[in-house]
Protein backbone atom coordinates (compact mmCIF):
# COMPACT_ATOMS: atom_id res chain seq x y z
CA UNK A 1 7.33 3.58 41.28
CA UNK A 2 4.75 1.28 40.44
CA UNK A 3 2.01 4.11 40.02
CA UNK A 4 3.63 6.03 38.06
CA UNK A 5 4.51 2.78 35.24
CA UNK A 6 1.03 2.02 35.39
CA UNK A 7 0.03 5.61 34.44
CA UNK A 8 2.35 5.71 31.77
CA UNK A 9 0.83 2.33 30.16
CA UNK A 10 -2.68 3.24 31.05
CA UNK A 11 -1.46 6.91 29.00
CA UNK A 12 0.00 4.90 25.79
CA UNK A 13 -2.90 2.25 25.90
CA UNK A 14 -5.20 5.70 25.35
CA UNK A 15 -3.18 6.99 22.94
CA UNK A 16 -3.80 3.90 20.65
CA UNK A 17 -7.54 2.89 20.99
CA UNK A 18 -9.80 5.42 20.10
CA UNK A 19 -13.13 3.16 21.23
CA UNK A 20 -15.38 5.63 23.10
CA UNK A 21 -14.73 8.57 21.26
CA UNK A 22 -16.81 10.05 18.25
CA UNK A 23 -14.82 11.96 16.04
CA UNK A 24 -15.84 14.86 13.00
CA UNK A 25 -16.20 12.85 9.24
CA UNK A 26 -12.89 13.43 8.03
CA UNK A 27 -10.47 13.55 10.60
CA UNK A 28 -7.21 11.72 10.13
CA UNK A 29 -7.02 8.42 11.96
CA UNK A 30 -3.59 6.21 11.83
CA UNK A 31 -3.63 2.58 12.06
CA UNK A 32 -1.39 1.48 15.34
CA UNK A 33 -0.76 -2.50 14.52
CA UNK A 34 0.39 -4.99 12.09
CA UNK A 35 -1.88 -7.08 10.08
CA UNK A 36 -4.77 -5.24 11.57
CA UNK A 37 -8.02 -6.34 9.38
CA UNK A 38 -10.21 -3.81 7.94
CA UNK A 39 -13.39 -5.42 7.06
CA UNK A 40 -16.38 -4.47 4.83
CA UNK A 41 -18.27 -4.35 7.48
CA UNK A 42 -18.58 -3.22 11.07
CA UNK A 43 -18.37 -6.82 13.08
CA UNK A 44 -16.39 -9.67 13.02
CA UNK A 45 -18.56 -11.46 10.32
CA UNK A 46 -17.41 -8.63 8.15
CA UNK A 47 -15.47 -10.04 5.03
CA UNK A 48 -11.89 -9.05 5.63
CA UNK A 49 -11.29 -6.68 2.12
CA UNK A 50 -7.83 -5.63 3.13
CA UNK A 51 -4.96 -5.74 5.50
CA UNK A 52 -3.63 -2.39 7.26
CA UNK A 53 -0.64 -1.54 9.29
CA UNK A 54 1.28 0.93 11.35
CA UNK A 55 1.71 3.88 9.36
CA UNK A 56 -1.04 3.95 7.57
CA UNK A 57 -3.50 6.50 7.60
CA UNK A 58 -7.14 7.59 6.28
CA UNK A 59 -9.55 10.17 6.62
CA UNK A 60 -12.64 8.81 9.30
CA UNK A 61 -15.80 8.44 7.00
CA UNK A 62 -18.47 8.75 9.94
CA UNK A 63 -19.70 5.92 10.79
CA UNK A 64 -19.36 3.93 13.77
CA UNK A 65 -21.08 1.10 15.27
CA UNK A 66 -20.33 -1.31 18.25
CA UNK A 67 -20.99 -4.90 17.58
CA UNK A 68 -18.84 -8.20 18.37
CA UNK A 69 -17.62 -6.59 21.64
CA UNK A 70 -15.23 -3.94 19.60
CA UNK A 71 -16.27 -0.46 18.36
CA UNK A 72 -15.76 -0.55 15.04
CA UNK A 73 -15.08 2.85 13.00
CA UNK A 74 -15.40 3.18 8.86
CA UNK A 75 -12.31 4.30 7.04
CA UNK A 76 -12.18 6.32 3.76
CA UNK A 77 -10.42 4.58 0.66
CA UNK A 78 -8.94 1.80 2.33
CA UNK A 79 -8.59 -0.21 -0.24
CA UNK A 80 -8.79 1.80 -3.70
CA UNK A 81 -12.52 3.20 -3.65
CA UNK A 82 -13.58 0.97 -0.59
CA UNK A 83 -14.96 2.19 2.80
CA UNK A 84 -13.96 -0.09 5.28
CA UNK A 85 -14.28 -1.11 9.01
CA UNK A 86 -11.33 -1.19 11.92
CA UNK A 87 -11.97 -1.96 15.14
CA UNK A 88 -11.18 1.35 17.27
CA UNK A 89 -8.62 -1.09 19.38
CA UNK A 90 -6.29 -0.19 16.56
CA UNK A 91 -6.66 3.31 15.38
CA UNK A 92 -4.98 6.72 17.10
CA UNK A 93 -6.83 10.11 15.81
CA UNK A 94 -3.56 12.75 14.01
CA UNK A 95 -3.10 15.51 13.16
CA UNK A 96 -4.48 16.29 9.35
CA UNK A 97 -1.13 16.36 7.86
CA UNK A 98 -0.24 12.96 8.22
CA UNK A 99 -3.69 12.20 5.98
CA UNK A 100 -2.31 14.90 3.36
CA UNK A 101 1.15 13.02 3.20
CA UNK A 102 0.41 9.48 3.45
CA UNK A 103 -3.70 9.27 2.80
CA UNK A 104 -4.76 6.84 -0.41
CA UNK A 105 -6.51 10.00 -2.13
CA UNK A 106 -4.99 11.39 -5.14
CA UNK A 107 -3.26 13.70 -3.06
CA UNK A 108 -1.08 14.88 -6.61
CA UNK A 109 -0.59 11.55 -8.30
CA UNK A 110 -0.67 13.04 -11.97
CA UNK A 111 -3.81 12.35 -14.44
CA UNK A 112 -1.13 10.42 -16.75
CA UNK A 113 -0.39 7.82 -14.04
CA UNK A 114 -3.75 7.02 -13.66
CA UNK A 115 -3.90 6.44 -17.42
CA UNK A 116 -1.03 4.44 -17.96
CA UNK A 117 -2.55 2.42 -14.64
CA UNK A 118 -6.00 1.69 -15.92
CA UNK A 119 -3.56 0.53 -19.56
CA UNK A 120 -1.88 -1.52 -17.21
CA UNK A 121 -5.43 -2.56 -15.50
CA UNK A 122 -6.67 -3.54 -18.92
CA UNK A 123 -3.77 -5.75 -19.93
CA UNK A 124 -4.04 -7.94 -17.17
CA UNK A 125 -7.55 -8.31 -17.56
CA UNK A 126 -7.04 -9.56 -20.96
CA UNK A 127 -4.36 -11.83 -19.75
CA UNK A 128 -1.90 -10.23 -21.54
CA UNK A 129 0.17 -9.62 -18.92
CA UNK A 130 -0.15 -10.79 -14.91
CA UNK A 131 0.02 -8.64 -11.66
CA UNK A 132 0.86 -10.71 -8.87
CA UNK A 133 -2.02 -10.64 -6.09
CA UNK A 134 0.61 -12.15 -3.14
CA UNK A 135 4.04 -11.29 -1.86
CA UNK A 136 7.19 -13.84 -2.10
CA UNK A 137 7.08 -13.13 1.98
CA UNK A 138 4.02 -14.63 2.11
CA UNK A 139 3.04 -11.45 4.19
CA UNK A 140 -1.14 -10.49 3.41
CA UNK A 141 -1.79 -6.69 2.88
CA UNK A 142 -3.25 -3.75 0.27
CA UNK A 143 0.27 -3.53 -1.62
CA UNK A 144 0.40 -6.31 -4.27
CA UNK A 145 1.35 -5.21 -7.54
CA UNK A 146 -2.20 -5.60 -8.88
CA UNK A 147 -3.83 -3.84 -5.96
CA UNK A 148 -0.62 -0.62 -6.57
CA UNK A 149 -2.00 -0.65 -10.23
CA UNK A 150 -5.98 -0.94 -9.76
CA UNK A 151 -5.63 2.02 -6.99
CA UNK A 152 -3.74 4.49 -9.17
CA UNK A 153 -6.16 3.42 -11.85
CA UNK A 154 -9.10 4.65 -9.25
CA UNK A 155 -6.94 8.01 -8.91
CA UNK A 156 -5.30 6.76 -5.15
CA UNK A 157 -2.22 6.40 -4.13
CA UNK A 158 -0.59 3.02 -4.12
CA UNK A 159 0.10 1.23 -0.83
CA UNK A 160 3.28 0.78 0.60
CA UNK A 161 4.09 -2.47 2.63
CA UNK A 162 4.99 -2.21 6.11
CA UNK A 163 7.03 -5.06 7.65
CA UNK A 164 10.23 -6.43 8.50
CA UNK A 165 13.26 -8.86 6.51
CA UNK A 166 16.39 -9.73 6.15
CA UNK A 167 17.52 -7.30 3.79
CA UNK A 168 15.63 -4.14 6.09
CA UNK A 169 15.46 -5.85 9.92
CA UNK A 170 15.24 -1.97 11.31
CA UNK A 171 12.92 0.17 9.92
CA UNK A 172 11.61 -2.60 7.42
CA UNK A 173 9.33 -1.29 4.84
CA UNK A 174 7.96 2.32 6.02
CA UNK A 175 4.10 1.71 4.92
CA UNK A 176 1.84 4.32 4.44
CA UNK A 177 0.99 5.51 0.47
CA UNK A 178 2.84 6.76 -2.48
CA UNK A 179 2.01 8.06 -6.02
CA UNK A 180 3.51 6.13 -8.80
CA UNK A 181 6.26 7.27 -11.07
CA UNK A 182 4.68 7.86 -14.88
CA UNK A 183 8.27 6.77 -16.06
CA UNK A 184 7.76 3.83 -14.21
CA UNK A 185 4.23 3.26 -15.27
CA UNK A 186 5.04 3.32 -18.79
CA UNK A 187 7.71 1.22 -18.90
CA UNK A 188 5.24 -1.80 -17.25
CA UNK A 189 2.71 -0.77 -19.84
CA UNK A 190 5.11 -0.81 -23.18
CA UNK A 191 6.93 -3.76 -21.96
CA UNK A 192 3.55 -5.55 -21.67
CA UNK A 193 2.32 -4.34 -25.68
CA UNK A 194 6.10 -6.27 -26.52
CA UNK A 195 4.45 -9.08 -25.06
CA UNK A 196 3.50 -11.24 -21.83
CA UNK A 197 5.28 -10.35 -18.42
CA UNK A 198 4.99 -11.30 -15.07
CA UNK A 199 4.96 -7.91 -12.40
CA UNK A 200 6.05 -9.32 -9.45
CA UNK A 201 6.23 -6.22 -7.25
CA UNK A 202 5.86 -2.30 -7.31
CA UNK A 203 5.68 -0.64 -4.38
CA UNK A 204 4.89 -3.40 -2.39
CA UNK A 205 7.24 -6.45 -0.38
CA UNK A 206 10.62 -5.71 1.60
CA UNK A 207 13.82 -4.52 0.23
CA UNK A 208 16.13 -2.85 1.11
CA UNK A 209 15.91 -0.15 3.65
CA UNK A 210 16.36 2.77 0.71
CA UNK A 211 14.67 1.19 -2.27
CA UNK A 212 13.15 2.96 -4.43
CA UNK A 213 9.62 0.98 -4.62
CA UNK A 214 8.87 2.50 -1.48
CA UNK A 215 8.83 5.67 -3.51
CA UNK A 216 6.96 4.47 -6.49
CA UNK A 217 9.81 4.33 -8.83
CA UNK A 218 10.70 0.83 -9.12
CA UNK A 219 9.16 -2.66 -10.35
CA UNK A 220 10.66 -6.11 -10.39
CA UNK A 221 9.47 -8.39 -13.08
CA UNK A 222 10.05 -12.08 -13.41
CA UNK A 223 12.27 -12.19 -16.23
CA UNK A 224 10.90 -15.73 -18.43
CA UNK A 225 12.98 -15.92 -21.74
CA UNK A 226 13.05 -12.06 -21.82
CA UNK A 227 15.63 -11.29 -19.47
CA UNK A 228 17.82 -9.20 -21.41
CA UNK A 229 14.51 -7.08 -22.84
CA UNK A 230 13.49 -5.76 -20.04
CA UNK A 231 16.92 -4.64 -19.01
CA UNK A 232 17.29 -2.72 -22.57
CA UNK A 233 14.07 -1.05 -22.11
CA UNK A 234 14.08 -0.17 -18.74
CA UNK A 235 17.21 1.52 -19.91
CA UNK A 236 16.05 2.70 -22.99
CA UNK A 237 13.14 4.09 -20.54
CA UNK A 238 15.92 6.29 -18.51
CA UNK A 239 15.76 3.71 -15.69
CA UNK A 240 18.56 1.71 -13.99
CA UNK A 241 18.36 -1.79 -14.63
CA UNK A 242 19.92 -4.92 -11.97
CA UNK A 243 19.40 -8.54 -13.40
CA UNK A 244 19.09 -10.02 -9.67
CA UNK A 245 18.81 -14.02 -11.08
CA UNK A 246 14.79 -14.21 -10.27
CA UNK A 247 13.79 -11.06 -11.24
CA UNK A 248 15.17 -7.68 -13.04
CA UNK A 249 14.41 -4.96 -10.85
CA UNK A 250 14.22 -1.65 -12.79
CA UNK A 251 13.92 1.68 -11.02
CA UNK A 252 13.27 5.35 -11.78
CA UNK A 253 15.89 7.91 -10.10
CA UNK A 254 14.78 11.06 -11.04
């Protein structure tokens, strides 16, 4: 009885460390963890650029290199454009559809979502408007609002957060990568040429276990003294609008 649970650990321990192996550039490796640290890189002096979780997945770049006791592999387009280093403790190899579904490529986002994006980019550059770079949750990965709009601005998908809460205890937030709604994208951008707005979230955080910001289609915005402005235009904008006291949330159905 014994043998045969410690085959089946020593089986699933396999099955999520890929350290020893030397995979083809471009084959589809999925991140098996939370919070797992991808680092610019190989070592653990490596500045820590991003945070990655279960579900997430990106094409292998080629290199590896064993330093720091780990084996550390480099990731395509971890974080926007970046190339970035997990430790192999933490990565499975898939099959190439689950890169083609969930991979931060462009993989179809549309050439007017980038646009609107880099708008976006531009406005809260000037300080027009502000992307939040943190979560409510206090939870550290790639999906803050600003790093959702500077990756579709690059022409990748944005990333989707992967944890738990109390409004989705079981899945939680699914991870992986989405392309962003152009609805959605130009609402943000025209309600930010009315004036100054705060984007708290996009596809990033935890909501509920159907939301729509884990598709892309939905924003919340801290709603200052314009409350009832972004609930007309996100209306006026075909979108569905829910004043939820600290925020509006305004999302894109179709």
């Amino acid at each position: 009885m014994w043998r045969v649970f410690l085959l089946l650990t020593l089986s699933w321990a396999v099955t999520a460390n890929i350290t020893g192996q030397h995979p083809k550039s471009g084959t589809c490796m999925c991140i098996s963890g939370t919070g797992v640290h991808a680092r610019t890189k190989a070592g653990l002096s490596g500045s820590i650029h991003a945070t990655v979780n279960s579900g997430d997945c990106f094409k292998f770049h080629g290199g590896i290199l064993t330093t720091d006791g780990y084996t550390w592999y480099q990731l395509q387009h971890v974080s926007g454009s970046e190339n970035l280093w997990v430790a192999g403790n933490f990565i499975n190899t898939a099959t190439s559809s689950h890169c083609s579904s969930t991979s931060s490529g462009s993989g179809g986002c549309t050439a007017t979502a980038k646009d609107y994006a880099c708008r976006i980019l531009a406005m809260h550059n000037s300080g027009k408007i502000h992307l939040w770079e943190r979560h409510p949750s206090g939870v550290h990965d790639n999906a803050y609002s600003y790093n959702n709009i500077k990756d579709t601005c690059d022409g990748h998908k944005a990333t989707v957060s992967h944890y738990t809460c109390a409004e989705c205890r079981s899945p939680g937030a699914p991870g992986g990568q989405v392309c962003l709604n152009e609805q959605l994208l130009k609402y943000i951008y025209d309600v930010g040429v009315k004036g100054y707005a705060h984007i708290n979230e996009v596809a990033g955080a935890c909501h509920s276990c159907h939301s729509y910001h884990y598709r892309g289609r939905a924003v919340d915005i801290d709603p200052g003294s314009r409350r009832s402005d972004f609930i007309t235009m996100c209306r006026n904008h075909g979108g569905w609008a829910l004043d939820e006291g600290n925020h509006i949330h305004c999302e894109f159905r179709h």
